[in-house]
N, C-alpha and C. Protein backbone atom coordinates (compact mmCIF):
# COMPACT_ATOMS: atom_id res chain seq x y z
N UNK A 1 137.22 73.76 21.73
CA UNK A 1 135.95 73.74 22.43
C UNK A 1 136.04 72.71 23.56
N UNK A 2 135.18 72.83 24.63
CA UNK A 2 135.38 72.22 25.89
C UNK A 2 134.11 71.52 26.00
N UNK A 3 134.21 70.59 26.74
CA UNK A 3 132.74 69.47 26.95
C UNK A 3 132.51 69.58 28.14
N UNK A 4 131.62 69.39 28.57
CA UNK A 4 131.10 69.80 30.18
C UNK A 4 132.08 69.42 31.16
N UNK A 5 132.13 68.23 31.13
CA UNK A 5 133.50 67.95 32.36
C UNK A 5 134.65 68.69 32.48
N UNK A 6 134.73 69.24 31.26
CA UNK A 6 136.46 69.91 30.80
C UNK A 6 135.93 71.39 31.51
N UNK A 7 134.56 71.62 31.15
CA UNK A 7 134.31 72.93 31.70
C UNK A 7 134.25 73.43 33.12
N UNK A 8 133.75 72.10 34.19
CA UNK A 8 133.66 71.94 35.00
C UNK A 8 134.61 71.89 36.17
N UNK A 9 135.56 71.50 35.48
CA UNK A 9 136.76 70.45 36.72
C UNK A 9 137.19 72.03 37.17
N UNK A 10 137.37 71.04 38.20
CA UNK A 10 138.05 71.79 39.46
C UNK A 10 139.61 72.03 38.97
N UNK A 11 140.27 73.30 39.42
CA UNK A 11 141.59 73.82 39.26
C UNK A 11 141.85 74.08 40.61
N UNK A 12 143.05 74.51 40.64
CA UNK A 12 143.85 75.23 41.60
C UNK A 12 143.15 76.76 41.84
N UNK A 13 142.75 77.32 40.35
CA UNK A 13 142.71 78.80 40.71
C UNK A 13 141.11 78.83 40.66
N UNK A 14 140.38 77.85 40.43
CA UNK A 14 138.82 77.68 40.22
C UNK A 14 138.46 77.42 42.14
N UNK A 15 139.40 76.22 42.54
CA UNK A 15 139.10 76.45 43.93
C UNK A 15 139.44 77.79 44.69
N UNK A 16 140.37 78.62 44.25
CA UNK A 16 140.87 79.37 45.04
C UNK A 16 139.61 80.45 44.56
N UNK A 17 138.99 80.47 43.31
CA UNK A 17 137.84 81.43 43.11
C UNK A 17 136.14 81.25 44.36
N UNK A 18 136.09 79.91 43.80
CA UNK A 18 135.31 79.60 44.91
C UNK A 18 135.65 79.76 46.67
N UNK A 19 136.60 79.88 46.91
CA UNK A 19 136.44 80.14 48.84
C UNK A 19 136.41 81.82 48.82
N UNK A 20 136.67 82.61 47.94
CA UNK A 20 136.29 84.17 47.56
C UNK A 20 134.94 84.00 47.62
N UNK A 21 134.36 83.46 47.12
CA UNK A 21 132.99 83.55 47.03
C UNK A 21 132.65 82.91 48.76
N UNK A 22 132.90 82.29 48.47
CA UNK A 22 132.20 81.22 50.12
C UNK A 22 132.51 82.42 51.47
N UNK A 23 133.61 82.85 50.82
CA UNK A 23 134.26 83.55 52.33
C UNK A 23 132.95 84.78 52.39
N UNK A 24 132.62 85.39 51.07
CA UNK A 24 132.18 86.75 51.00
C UNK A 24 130.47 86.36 51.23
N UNK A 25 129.76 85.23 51.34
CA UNK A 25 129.11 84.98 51.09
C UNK A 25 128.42 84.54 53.07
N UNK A 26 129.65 84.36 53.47
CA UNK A 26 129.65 83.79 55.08
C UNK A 26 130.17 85.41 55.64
N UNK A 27 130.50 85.97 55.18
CA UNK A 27 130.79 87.35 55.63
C UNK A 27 129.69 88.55 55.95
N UNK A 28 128.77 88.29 54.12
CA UNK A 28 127.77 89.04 54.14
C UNK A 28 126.41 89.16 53.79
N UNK A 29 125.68 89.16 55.04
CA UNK A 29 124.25 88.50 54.88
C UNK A 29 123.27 88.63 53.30
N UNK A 30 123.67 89.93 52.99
CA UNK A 30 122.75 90.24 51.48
C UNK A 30 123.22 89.32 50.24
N UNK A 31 124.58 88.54 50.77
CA UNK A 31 124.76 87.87 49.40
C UNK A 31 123.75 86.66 49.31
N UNK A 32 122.95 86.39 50.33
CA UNK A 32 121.99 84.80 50.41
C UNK A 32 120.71 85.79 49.54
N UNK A 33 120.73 87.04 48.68
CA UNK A 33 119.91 87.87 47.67
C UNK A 33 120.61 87.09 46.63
N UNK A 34 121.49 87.02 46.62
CA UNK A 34 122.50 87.14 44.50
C UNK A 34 123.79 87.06 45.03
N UNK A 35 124.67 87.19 43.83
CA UNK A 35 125.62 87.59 43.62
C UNK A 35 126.17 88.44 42.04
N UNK A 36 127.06 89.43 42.54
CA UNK A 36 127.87 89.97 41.19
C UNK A 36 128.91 89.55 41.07
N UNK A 37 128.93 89.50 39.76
CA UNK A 37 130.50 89.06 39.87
C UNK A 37 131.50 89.62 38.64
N UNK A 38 132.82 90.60 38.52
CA UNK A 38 133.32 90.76 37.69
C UNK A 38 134.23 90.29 37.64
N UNK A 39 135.04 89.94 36.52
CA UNK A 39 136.60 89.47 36.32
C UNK A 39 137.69 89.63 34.95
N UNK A 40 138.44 90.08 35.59
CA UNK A 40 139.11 90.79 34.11
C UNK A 40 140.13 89.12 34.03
N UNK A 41 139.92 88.59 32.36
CA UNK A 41 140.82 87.79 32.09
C UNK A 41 141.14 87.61 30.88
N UNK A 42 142.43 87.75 30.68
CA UNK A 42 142.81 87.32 28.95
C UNK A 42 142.71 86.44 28.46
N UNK A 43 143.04 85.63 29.14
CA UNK A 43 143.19 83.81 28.56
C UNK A 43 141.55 83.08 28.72
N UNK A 44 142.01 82.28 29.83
CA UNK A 44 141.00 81.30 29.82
C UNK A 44 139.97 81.67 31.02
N UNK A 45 138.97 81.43 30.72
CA UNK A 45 137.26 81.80 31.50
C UNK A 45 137.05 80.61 32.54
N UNK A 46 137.63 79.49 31.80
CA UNK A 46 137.10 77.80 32.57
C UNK A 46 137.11 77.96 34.07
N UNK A 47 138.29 78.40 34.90
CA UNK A 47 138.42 78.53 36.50
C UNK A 47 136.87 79.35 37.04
N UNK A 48 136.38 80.49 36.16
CA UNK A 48 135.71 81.32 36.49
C UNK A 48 134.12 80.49 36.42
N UNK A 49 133.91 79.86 35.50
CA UNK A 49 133.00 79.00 34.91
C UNK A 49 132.84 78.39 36.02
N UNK A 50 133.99 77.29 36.56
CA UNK A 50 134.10 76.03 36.96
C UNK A 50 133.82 76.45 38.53
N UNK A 51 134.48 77.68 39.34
CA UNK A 51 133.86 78.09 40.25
C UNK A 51 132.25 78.68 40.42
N UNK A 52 132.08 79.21 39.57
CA UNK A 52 130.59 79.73 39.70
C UNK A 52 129.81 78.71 39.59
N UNK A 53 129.93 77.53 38.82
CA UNK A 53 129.08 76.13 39.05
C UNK A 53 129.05 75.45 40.42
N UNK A 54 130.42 75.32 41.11
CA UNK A 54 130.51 74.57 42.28
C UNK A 54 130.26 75.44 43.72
N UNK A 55 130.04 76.64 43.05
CA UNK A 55 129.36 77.73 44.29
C UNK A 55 127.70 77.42 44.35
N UNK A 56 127.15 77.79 42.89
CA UNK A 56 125.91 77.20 42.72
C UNK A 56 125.47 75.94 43.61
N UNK A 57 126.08 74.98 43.20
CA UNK A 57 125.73 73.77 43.35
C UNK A 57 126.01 73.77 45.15
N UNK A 58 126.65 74.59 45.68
CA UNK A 58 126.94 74.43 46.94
C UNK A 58 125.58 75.17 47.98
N UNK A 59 125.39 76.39 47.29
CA UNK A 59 124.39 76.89 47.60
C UNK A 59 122.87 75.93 47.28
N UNK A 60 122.38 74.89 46.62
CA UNK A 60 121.68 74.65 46.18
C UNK A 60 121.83 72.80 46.91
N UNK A 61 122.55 72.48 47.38
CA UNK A 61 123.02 70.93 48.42
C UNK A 61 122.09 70.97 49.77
N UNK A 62 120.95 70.05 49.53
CA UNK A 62 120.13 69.99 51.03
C UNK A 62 120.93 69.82 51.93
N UNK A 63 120.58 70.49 53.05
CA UNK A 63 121.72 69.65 54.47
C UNK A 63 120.31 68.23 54.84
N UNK A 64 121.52 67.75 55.74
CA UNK A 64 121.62 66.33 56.06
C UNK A 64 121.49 66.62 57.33
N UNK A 65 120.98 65.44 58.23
CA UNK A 65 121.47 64.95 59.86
C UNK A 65 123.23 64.87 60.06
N UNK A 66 123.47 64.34 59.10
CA UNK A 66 125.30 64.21 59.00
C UNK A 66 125.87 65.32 58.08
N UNK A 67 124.92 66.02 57.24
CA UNK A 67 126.12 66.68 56.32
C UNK A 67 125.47 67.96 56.35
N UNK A 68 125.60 68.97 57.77
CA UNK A 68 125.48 70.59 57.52
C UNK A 68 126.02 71.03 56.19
N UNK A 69 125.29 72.13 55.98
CA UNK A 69 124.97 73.41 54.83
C UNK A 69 124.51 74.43 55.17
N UNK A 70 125.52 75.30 56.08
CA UNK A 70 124.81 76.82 56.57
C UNK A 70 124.84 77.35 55.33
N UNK A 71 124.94 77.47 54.17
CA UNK A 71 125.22 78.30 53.29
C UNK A 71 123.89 77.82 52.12
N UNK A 72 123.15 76.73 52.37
CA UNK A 72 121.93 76.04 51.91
C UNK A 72 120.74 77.24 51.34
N UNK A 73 120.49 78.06 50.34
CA UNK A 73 119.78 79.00 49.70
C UNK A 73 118.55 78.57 49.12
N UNK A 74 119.55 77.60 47.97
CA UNK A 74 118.36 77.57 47.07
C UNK A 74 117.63 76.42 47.49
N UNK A 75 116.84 76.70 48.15
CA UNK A 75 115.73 75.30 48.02
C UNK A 75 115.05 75.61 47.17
N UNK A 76 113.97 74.45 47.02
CA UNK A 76 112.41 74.12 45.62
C UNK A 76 111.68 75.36 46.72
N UNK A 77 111.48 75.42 47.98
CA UNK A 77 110.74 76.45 48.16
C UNK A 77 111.06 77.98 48.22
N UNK A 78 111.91 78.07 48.02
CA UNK A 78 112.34 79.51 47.80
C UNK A 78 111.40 80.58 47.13
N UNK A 79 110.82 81.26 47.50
CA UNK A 79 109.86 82.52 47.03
C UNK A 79 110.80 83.64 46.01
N UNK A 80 111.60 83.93 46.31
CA UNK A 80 112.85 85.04 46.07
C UNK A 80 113.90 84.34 44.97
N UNK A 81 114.14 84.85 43.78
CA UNK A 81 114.41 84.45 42.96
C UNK A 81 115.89 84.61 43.26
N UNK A 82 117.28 83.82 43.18
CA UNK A 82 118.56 84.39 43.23
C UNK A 82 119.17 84.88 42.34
N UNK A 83 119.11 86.10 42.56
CA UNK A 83 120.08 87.17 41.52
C UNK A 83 121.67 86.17 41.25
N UNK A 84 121.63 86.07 39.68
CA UNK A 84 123.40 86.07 39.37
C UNK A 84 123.62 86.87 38.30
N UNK A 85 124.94 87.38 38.43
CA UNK A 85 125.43 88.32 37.05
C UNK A 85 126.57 88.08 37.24
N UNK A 86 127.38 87.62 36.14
CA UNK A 86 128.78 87.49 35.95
C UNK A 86 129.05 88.23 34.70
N UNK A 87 130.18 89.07 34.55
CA UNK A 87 130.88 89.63 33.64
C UNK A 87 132.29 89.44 33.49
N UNK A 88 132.33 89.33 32.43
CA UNK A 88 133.75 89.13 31.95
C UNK A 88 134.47 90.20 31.40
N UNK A 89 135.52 90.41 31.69
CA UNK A 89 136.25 91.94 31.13
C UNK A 89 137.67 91.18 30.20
N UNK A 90 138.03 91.90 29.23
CA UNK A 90 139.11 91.23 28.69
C UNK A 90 139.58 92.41 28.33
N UNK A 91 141.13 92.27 28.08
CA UNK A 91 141.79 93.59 27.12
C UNK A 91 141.47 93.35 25.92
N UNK A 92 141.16 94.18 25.02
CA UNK A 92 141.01 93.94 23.78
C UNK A 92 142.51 94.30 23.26
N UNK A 93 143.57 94.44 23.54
CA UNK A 93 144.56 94.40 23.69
C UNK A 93 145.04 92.93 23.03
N UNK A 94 144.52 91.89 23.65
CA UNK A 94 145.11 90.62 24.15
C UNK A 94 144.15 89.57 23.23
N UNK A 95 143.17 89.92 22.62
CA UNK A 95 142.20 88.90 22.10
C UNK A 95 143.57 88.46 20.55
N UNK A 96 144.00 87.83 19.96
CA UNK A 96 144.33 87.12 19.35
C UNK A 96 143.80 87.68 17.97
N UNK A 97 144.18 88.34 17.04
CA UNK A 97 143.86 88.73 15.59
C UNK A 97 142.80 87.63 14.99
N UNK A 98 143.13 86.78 15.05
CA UNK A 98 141.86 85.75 14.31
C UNK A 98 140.44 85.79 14.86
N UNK A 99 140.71 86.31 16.14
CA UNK A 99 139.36 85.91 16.77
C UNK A 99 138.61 87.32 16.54
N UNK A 100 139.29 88.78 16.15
CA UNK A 100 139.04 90.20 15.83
C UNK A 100 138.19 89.81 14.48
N UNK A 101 136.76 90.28 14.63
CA UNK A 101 135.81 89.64 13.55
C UNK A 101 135.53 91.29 12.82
């Protein structure tokens, strides 16, 4: 089991999840609605976790006089609720006999 920080931290493949998002998000105006999100993974979820938090949190960072945020969504005044859905796909192939309930 993982504790928030462990869940959190930044990876190699958690950053590389997040600029997918940032890129698709600066690409296409309807994503400042929601986002979907699917991902097929056997192993570990944490990168997927750990990006979808630091996208959040990016979307949700007031800008500043010094620190732009074109990508700035969620404010307290926001009327429009932001859609998220994340799914996880796994092989059932690959889940580990012990964990087969």
């Amino acid at each position: 089991m993982l504790n928030d920080s462990e869940i959190f931290q930044e990876t190699s493949e958690s950053r590389l999840l997040l600029r997918l998002m940032q890129d698709y998000f600066d690409l296409h105006p309807h994503a400042r609605d929601g986002l979907s999100l699917s991902v097929f993974r056997n192993n570990d979820i944490q990168p997927v976790i750990a990006a979808v938090h630091a996208y959040l949190t990016i979307l949700s960072k007031e800008p500043t006089a010094a620190r732009k945020n074109k990508r700035y969504v969620l404010s307290s005044t926001r009327r429009i609720p932001y859609a998220i859905s994340v799914t996880l796909l796994q092989n059932p192939m690959m889940i580990p006999m012990s964990q087969v309930g």
